[in-house]
PDB file of N, CA and C in Angstrom:
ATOM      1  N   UNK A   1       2.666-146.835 -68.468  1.00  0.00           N
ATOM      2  CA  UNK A   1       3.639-145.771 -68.300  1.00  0.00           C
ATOM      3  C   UNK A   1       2.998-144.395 -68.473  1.00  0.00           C
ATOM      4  N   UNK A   2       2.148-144.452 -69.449  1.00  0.00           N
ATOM      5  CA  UNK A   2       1.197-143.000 -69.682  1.00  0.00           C
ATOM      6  C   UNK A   2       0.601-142.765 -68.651  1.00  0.00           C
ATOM      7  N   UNK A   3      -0.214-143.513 -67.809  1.00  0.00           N
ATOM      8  CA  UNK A   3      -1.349-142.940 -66.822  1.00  0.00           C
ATOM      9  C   UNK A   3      -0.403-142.809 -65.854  1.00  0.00           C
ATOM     10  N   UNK A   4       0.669-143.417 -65.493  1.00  0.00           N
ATOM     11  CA  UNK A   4       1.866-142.620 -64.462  1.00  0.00           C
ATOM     12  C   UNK A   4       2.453-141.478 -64.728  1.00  0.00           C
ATOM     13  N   UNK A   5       3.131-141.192 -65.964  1.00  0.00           N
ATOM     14  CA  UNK A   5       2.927-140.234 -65.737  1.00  0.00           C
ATOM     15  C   UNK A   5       2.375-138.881 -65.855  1.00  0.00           C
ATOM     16  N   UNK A   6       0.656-138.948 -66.090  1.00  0.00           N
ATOM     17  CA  UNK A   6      -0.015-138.416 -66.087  1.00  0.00           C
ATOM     18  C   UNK A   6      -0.499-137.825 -64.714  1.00  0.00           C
ATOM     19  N   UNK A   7      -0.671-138.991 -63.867  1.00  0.00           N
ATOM     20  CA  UNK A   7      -1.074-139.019 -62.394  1.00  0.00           C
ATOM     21  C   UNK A   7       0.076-138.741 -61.665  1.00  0.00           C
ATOM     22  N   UNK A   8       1.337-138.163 -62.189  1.00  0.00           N
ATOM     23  CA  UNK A   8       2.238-137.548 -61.693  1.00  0.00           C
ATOM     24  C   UNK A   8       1.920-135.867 -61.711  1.00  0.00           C
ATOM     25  N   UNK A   9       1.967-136.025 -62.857  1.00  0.00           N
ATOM     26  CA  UNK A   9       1.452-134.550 -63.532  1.00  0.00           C
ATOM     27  C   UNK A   9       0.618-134.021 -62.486  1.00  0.00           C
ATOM     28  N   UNK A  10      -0.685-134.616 -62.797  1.00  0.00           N
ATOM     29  CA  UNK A  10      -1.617-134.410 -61.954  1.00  0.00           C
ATOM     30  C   UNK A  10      -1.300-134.101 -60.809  1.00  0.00           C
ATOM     31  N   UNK A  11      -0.871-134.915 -59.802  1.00  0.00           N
ATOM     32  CA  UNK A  11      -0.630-134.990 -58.779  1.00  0.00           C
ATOM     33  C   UNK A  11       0.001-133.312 -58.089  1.00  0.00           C
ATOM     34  N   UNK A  12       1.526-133.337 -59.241  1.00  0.00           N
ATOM     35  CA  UNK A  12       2.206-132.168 -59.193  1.00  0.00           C
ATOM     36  C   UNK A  12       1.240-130.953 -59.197  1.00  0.00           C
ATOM     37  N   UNK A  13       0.505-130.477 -60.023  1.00  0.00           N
ATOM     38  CA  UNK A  13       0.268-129.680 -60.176  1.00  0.00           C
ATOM     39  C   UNK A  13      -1.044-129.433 -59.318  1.00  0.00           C
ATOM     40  N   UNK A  14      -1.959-130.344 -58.494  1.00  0.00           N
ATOM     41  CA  UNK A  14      -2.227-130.111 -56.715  1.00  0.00           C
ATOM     42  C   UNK A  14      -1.334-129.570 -56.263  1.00  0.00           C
ATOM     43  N   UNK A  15      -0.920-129.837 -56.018  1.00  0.00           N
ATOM     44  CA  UNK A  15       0.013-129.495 -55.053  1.00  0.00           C
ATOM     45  C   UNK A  15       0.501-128.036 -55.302  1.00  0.00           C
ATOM     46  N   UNK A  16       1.115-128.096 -56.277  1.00  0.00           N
ATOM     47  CA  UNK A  16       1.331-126.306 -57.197  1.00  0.00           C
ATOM     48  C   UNK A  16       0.576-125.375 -57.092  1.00  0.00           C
ATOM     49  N   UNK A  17      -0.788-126.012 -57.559  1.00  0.00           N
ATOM     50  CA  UNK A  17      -2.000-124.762 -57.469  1.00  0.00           C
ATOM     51  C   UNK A  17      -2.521-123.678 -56.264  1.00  0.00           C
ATOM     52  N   UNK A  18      -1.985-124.034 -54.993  1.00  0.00           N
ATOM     53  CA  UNK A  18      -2.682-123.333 -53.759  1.00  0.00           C
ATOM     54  C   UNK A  18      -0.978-122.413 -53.571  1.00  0.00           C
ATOM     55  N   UNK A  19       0.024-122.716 -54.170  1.00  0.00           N
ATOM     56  CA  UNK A  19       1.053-121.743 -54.215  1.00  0.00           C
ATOM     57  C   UNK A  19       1.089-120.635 -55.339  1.00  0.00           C
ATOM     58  N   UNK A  20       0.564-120.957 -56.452  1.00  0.00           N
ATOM     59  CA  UNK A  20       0.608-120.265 -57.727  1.00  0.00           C
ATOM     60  C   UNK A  20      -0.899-119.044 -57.283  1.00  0.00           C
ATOM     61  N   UNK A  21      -1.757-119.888 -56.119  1.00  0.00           N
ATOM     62  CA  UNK A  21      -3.156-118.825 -56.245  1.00  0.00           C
ATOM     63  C   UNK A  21      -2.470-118.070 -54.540  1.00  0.00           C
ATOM     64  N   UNK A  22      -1.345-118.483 -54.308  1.00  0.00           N
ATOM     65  CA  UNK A  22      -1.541-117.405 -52.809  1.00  0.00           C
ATOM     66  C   UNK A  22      -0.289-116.561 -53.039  1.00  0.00           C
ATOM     67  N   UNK A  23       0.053-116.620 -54.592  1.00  0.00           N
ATOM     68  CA  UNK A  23       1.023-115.203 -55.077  1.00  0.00           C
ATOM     69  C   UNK A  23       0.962-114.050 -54.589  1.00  0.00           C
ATOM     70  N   UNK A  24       1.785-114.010 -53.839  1.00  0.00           N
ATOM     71  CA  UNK A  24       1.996-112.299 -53.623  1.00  0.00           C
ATOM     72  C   UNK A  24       1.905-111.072 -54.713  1.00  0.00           C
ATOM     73  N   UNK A  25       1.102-110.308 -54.751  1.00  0.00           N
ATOM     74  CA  UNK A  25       1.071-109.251 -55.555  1.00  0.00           C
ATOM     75  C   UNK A  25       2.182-107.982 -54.869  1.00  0.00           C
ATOM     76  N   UNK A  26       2.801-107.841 -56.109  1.00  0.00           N
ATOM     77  CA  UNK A  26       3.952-107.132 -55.813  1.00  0.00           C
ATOM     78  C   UNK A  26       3.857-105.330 -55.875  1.00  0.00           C
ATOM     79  N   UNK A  27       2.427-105.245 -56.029  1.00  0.00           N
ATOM     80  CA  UNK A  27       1.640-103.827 -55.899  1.00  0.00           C
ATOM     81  C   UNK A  27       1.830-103.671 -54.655  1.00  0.00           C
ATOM     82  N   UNK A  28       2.503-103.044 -53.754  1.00  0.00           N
ATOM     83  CA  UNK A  28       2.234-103.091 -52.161  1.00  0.00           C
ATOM     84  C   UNK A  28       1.089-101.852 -51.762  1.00  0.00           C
ATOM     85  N   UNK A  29       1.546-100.584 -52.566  1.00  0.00           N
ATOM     86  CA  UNK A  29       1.024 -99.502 -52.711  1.00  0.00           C
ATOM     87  C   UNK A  29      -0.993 -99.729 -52.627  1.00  0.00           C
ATOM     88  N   UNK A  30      -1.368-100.637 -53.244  1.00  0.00           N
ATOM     89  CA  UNK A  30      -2.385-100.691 -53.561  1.00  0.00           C
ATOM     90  C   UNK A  30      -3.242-102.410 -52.698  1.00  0.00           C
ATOM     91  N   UNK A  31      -2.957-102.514 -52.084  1.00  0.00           N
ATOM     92  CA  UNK A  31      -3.014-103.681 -51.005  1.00  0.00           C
ATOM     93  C   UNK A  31      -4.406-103.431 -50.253  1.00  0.00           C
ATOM     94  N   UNK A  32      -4.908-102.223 -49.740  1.00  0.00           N
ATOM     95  CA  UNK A  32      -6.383-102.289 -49.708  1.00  0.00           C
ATOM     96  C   UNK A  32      -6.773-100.850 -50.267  1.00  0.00           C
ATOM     97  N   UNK A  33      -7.822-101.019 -50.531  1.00  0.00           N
ATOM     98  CA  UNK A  33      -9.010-100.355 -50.909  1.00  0.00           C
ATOM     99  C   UNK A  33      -9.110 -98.861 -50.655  1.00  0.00           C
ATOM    100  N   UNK A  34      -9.157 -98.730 -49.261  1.00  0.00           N
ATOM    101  CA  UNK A  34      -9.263 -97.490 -48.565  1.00  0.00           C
ATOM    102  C   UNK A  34      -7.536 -96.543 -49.199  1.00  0.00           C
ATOM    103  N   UNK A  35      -6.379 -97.532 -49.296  1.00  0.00           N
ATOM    104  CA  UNK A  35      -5.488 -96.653 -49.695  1.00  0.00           C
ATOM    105  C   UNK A  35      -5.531 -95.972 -51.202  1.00  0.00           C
ATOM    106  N   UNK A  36      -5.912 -97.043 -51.652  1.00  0.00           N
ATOM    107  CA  UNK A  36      -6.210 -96.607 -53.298  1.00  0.00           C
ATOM    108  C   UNK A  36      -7.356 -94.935 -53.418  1.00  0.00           C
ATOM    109  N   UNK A  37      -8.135 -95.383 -52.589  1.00  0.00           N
ATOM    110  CA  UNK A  37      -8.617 -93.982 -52.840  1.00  0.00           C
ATOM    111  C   UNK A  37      -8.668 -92.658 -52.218  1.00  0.00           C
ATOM    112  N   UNK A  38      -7.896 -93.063 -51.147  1.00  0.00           N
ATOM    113  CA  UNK A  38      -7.242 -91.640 -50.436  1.00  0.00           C
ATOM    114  C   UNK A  38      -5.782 -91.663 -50.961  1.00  0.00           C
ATOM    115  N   UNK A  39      -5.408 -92.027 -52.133  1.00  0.00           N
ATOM    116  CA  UNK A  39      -4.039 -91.881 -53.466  1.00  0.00           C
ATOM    117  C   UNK A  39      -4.497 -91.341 -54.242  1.00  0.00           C
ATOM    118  N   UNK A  40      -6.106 -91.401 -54.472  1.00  0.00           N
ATOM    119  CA  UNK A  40      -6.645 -91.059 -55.738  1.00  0.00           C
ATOM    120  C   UNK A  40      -7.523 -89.539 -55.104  1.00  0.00           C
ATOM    121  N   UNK A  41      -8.050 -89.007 -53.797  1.00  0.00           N
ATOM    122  CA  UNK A  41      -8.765 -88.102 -53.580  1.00  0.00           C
ATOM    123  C   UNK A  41      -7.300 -86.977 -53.537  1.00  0.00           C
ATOM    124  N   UNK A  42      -5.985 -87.691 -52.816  1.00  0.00           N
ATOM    125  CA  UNK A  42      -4.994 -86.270 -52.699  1.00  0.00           C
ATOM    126  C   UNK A  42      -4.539 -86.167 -54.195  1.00  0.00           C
ATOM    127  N   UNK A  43      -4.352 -86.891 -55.412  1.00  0.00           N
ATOM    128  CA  UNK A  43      -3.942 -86.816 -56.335  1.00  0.00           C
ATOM    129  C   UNK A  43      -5.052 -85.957 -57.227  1.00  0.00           C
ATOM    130  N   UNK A  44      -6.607 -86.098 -56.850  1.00  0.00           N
ATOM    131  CA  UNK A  44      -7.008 -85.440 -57.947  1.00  0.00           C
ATOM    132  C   UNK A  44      -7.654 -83.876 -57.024  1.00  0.00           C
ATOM    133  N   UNK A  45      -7.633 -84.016 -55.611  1.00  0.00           N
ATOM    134  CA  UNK A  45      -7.294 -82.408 -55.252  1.00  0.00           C
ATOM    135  C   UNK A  45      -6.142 -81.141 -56.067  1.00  0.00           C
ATOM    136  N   UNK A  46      -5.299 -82.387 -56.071  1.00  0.00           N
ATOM    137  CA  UNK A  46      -3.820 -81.271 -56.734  1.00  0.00           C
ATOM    138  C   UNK A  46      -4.136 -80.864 -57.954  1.00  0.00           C
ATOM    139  N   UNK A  47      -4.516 -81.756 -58.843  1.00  0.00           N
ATOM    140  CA  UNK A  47      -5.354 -81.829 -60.071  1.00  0.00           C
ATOM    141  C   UNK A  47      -6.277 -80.450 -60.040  1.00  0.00           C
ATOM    142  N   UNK A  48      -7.360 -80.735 -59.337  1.00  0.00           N
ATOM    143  CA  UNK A  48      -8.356 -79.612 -59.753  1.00  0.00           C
ATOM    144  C   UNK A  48      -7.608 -78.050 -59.289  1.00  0.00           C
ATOM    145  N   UNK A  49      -6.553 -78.118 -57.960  1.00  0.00           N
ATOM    146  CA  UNK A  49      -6.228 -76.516 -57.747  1.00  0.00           C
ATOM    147  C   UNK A  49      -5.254 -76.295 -58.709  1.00  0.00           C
ATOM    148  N   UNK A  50      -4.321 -77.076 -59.201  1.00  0.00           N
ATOM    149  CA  UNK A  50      -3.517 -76.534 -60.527  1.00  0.00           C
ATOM    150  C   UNK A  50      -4.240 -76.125 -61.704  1.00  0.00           C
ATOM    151  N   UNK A  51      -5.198 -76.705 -62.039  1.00  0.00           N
ATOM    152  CA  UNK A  51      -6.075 -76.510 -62.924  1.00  0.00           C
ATOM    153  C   UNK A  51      -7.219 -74.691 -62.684  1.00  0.00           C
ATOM    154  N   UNK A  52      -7.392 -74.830 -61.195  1.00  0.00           N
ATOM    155  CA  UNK A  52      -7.944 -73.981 -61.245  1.00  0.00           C
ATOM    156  C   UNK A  52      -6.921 -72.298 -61.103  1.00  0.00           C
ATOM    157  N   UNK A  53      -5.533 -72.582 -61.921  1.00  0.00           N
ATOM    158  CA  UNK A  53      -4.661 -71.510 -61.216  1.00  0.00           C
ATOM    159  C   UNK A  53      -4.677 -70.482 -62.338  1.00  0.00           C
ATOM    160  N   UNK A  54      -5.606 -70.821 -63.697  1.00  0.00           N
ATOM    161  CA  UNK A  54      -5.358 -70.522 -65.095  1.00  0.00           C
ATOM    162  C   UNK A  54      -4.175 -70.158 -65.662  1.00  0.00           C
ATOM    163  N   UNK A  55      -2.955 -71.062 -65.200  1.00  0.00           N
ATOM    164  CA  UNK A  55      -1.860 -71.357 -66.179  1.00  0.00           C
ATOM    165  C   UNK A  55      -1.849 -72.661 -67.261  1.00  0.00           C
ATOM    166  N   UNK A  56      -2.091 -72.578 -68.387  1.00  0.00           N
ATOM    167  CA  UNK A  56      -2.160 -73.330 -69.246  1.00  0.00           C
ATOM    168  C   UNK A  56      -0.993 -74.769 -68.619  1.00  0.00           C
ATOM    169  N   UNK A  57      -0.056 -74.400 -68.368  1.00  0.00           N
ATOM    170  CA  UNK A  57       1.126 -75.642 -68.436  1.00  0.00           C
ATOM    171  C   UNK A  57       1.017 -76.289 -66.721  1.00  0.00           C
ATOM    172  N   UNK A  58       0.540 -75.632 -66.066  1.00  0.00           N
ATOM    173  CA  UNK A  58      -0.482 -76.463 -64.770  1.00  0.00           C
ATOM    174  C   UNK A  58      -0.828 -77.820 -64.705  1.00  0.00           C
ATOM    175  N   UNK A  59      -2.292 -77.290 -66.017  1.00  0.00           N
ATOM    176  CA  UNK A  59      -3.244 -78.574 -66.345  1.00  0.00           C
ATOM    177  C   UNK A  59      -2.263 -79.523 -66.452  1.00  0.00           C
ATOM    178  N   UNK A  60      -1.315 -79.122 -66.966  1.00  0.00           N
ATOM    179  CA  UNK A  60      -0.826 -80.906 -67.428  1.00  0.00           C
ATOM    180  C   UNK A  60       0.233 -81.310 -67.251  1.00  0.00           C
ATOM    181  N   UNK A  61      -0.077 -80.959 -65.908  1.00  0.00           N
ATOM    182  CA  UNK A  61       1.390 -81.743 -65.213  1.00  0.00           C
ATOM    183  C   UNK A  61       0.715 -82.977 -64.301  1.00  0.00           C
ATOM    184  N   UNK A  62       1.482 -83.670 -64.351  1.00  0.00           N
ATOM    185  CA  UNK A  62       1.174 -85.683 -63.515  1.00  0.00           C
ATOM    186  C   UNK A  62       1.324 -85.294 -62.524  1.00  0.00           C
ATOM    187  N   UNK A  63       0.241 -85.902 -61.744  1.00  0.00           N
ATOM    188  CA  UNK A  63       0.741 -85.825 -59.815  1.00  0.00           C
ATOM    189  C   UNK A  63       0.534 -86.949 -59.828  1.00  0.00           C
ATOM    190  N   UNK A  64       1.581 -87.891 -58.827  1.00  0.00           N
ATOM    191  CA  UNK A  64       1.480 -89.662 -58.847  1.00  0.00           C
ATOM    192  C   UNK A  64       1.609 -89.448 -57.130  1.00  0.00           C
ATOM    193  N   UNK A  65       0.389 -89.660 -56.463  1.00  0.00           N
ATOM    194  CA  UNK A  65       0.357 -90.451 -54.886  1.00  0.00           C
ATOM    195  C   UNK A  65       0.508 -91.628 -54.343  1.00  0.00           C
ATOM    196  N   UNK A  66       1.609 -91.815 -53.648  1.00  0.00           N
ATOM    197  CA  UNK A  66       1.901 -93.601 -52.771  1.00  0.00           C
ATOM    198  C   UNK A  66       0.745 -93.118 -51.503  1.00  0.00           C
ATOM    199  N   UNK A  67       0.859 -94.699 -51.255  1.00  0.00           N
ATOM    200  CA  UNK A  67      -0.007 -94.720 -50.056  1.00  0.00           C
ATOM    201  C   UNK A  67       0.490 -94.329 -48.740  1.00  0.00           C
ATOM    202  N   UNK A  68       1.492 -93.159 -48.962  1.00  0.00           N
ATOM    203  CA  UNK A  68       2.257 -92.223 -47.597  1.00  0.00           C
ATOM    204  C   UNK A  68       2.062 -91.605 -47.403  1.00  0.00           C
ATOM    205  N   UNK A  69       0.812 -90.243 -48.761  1.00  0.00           N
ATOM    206  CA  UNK A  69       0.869 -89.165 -49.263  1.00  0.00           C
ATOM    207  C   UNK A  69       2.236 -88.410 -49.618  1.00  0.00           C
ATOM    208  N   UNK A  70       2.656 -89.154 -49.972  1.00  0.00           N
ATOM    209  CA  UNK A  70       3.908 -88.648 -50.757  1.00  0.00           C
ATOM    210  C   UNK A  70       4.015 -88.162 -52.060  1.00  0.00           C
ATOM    211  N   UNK A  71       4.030 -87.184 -52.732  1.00  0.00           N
ATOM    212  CA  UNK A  71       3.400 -86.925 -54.296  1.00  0.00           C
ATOM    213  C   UNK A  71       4.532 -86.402 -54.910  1.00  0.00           C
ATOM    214  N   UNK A  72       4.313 -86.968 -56.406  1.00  0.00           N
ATOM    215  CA  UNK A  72       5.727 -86.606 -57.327  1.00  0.00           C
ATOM    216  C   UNK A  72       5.077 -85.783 -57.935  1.00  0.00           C
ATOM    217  N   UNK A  73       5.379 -84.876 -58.699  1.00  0.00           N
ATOM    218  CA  UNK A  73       4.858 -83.900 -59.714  1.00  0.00           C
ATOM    219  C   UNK A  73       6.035 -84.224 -60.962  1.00  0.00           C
ATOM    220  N   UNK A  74       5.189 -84.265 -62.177  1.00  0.00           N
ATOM    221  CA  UNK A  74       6.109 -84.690 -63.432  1.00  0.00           C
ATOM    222  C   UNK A  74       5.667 -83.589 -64.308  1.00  0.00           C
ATOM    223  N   UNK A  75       6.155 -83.073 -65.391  1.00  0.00           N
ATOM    224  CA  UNK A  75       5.692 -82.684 -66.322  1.00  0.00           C
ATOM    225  C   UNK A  75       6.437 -81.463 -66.778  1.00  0.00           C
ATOM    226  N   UNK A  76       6.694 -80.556 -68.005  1.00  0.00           N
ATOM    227  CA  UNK A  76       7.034 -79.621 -68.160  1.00  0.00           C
ATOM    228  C   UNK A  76       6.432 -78.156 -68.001  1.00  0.00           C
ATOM    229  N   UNK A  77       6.685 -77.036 -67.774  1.00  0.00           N
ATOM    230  CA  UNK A  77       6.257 -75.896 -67.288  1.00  0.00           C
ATOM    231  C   UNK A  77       7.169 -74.738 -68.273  1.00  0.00           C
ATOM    232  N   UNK A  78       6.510 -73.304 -67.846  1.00  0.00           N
ATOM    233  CA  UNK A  78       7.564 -72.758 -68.853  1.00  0.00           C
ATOM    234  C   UNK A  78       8.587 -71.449 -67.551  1.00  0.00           C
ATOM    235  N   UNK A  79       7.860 -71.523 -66.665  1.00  0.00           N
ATOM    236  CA  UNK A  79       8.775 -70.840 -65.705  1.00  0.00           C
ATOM    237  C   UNK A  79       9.284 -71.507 -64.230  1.00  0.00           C
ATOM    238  N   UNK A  80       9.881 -71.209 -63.758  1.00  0.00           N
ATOM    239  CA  UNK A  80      10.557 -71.401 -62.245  1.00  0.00           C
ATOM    240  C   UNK A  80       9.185 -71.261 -61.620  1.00  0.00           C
ATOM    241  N   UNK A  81       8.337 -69.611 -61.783  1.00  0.00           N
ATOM    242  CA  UNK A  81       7.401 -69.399 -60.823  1.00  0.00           C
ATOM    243  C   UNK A  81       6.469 -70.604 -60.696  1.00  0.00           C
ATOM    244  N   UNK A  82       6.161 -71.077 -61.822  1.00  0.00           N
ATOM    245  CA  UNK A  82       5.175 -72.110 -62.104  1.00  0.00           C
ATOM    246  C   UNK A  82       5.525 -73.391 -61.427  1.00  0.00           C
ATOM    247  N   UNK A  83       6.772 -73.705 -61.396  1.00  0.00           N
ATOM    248  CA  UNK A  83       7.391 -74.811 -60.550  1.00  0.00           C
ATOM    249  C   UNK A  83       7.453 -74.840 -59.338  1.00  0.00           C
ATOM    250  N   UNK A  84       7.576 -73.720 -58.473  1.00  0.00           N
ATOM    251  CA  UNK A  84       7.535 -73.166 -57.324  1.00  0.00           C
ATOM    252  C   UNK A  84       5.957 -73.446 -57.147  1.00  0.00           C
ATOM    253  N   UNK A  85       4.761 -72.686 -58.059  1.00  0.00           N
ATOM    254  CA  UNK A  85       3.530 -72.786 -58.039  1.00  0.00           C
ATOM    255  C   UNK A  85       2.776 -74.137 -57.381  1.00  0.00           C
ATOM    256  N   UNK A  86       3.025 -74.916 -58.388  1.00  0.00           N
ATOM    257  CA  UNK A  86       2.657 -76.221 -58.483  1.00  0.00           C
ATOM    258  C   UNK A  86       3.482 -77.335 -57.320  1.00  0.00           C
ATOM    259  N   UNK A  87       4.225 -76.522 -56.545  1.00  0.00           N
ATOM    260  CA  UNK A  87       5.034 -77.244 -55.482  1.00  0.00           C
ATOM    261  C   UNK A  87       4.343 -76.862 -54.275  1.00  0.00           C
ATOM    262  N   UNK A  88       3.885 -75.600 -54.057  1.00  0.00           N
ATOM    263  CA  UNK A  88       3.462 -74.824 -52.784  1.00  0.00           C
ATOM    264  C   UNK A  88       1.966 -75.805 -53.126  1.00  0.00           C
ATOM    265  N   UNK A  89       1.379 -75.801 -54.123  1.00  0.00           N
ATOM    266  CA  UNK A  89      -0.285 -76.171 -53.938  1.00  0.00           C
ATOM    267  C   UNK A  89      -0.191 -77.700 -53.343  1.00  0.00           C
ATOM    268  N   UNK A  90       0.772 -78.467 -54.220  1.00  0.00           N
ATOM    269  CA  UNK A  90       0.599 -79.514 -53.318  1.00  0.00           C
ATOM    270  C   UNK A  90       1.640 -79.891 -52.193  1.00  0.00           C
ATOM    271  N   UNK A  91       2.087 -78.999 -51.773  1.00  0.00           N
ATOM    272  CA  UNK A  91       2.071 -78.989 -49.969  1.00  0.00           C
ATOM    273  C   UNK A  91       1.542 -78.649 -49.417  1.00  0.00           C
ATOM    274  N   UNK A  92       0.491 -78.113 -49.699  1.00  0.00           N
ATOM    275  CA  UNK A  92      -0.422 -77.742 -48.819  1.00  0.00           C
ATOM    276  C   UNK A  92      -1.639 -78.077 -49.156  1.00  0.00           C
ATOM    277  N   UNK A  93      -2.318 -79.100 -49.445  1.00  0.00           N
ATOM    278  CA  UNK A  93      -2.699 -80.178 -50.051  1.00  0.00           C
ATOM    279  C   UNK A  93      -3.022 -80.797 -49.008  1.00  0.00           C
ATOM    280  N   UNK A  94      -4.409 -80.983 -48.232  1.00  0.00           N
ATOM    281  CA  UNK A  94      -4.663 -82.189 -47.200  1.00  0.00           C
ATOM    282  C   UNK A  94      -4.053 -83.590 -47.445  1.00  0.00           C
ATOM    283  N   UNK A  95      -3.404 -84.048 -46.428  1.00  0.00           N
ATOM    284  CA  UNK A  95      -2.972 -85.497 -46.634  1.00  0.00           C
ATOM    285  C   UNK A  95      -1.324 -85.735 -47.363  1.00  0.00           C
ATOM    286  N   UNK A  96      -0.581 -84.648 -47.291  1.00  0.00           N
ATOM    287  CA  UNK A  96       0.250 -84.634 -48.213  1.00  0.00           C
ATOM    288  C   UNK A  96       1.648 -84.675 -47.041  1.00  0.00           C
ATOM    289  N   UNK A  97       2.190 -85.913 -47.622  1.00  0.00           N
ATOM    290  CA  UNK A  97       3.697 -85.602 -46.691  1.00  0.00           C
ATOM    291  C   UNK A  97       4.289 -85.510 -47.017  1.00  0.00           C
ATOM    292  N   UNK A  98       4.689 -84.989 -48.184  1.00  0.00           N
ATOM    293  CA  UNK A  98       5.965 -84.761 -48.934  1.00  0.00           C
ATOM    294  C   UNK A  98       6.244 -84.807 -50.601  1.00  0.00           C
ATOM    295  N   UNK A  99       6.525 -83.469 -50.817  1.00  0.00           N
ATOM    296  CA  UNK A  99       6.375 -83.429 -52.559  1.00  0.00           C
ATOM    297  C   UNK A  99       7.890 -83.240 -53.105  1.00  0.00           C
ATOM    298  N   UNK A 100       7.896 -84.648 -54.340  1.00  0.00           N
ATOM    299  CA  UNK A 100       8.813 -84.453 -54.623  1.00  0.00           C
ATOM    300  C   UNK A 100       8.957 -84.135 -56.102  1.00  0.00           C
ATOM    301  N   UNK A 101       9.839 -82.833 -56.754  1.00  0.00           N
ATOM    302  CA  UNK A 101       9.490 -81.981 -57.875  1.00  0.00           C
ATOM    303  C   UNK A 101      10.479 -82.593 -59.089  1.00  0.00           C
ATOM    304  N   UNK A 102       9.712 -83.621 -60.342  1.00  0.00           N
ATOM    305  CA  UNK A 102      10.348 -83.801 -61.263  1.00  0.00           C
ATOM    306  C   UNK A 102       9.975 -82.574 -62.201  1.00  0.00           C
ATOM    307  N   UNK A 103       9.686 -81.561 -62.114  1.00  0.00           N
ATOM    308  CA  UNK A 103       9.222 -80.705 -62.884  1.00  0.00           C
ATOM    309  C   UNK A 103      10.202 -80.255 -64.287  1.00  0.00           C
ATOM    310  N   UNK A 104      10.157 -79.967 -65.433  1.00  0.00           N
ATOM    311  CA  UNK A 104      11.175 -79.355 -65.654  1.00  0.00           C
ATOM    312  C   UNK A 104      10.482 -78.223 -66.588  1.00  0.00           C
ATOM    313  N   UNK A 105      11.507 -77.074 -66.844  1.00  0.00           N
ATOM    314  CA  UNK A 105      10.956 -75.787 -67.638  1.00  0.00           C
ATOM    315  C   UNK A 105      11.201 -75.781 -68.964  1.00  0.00           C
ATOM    316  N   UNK A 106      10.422 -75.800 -69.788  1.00  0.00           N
ATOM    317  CA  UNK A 106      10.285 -75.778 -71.331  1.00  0.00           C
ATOM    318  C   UNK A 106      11.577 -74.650 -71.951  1.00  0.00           C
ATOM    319  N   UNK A 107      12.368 -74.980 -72.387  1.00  0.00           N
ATOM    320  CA  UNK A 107      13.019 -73.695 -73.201  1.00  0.00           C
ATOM    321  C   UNK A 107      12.599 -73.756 -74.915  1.00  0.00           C
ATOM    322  N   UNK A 108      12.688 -72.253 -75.356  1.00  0.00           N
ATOM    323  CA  UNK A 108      11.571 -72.184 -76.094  1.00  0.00           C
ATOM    324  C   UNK A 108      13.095 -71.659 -77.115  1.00  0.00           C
ATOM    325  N   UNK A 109      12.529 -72.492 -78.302  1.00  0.00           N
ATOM    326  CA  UNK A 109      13.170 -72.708 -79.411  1.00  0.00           C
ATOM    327  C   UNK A 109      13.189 -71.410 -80.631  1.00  0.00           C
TER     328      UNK A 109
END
């Protein structure tokens, strides 16, 4: 009774294994190579011209690129202009189709 159902087991889990290894990865964004790093060259363009605008609250705002060039901007700022700022650089941003602004403005306590 043991080696049955062992050699069931067995059996089952042939069979299982070539479905469990041809899993779909649910990353779609990142599916080849070439997209990952034209996500990563428009994301860290935006990066270096915010950085180079010498507004302190620039540097550290998140730019997140899909493989559409579509870019979110996250982070807090302390003016409108700066939000506006950091919106114009990356639209005009090689590779960029569309920026969308989670930005928000710091109010100061």
């Amino acid at each position: 009774m043991k080696i049955k159902l062992a050699t069931a087991c067995f059996i089952i889990g042939t069979l299982l294994a070539p479905i469990a290894a041809h899993a779909e990865d649910t990353d779609t964004d990142r599916t080849h190579p070439k997209t990952f790093v034209k996500d990563s060259v428009i994301t860290t363009k935006i990066k270096a011209q915010l950085a180079d605008e010498k507004m302190s609250s620039l540097a550290h705002i998140k730019v997140d690129t899909d493989s559409k060039g579509a870019v979110v901007l996250r982070g807090k700022v302390r003016t409108q202009e700066e939000v506006d700022k950091a919106v114009s650089i990356a639209r005009e941003t090689e590779g960029v189709t569309s920026v969308k602004s989670k930005l928000r403005i710091k109010k100061d306590d």
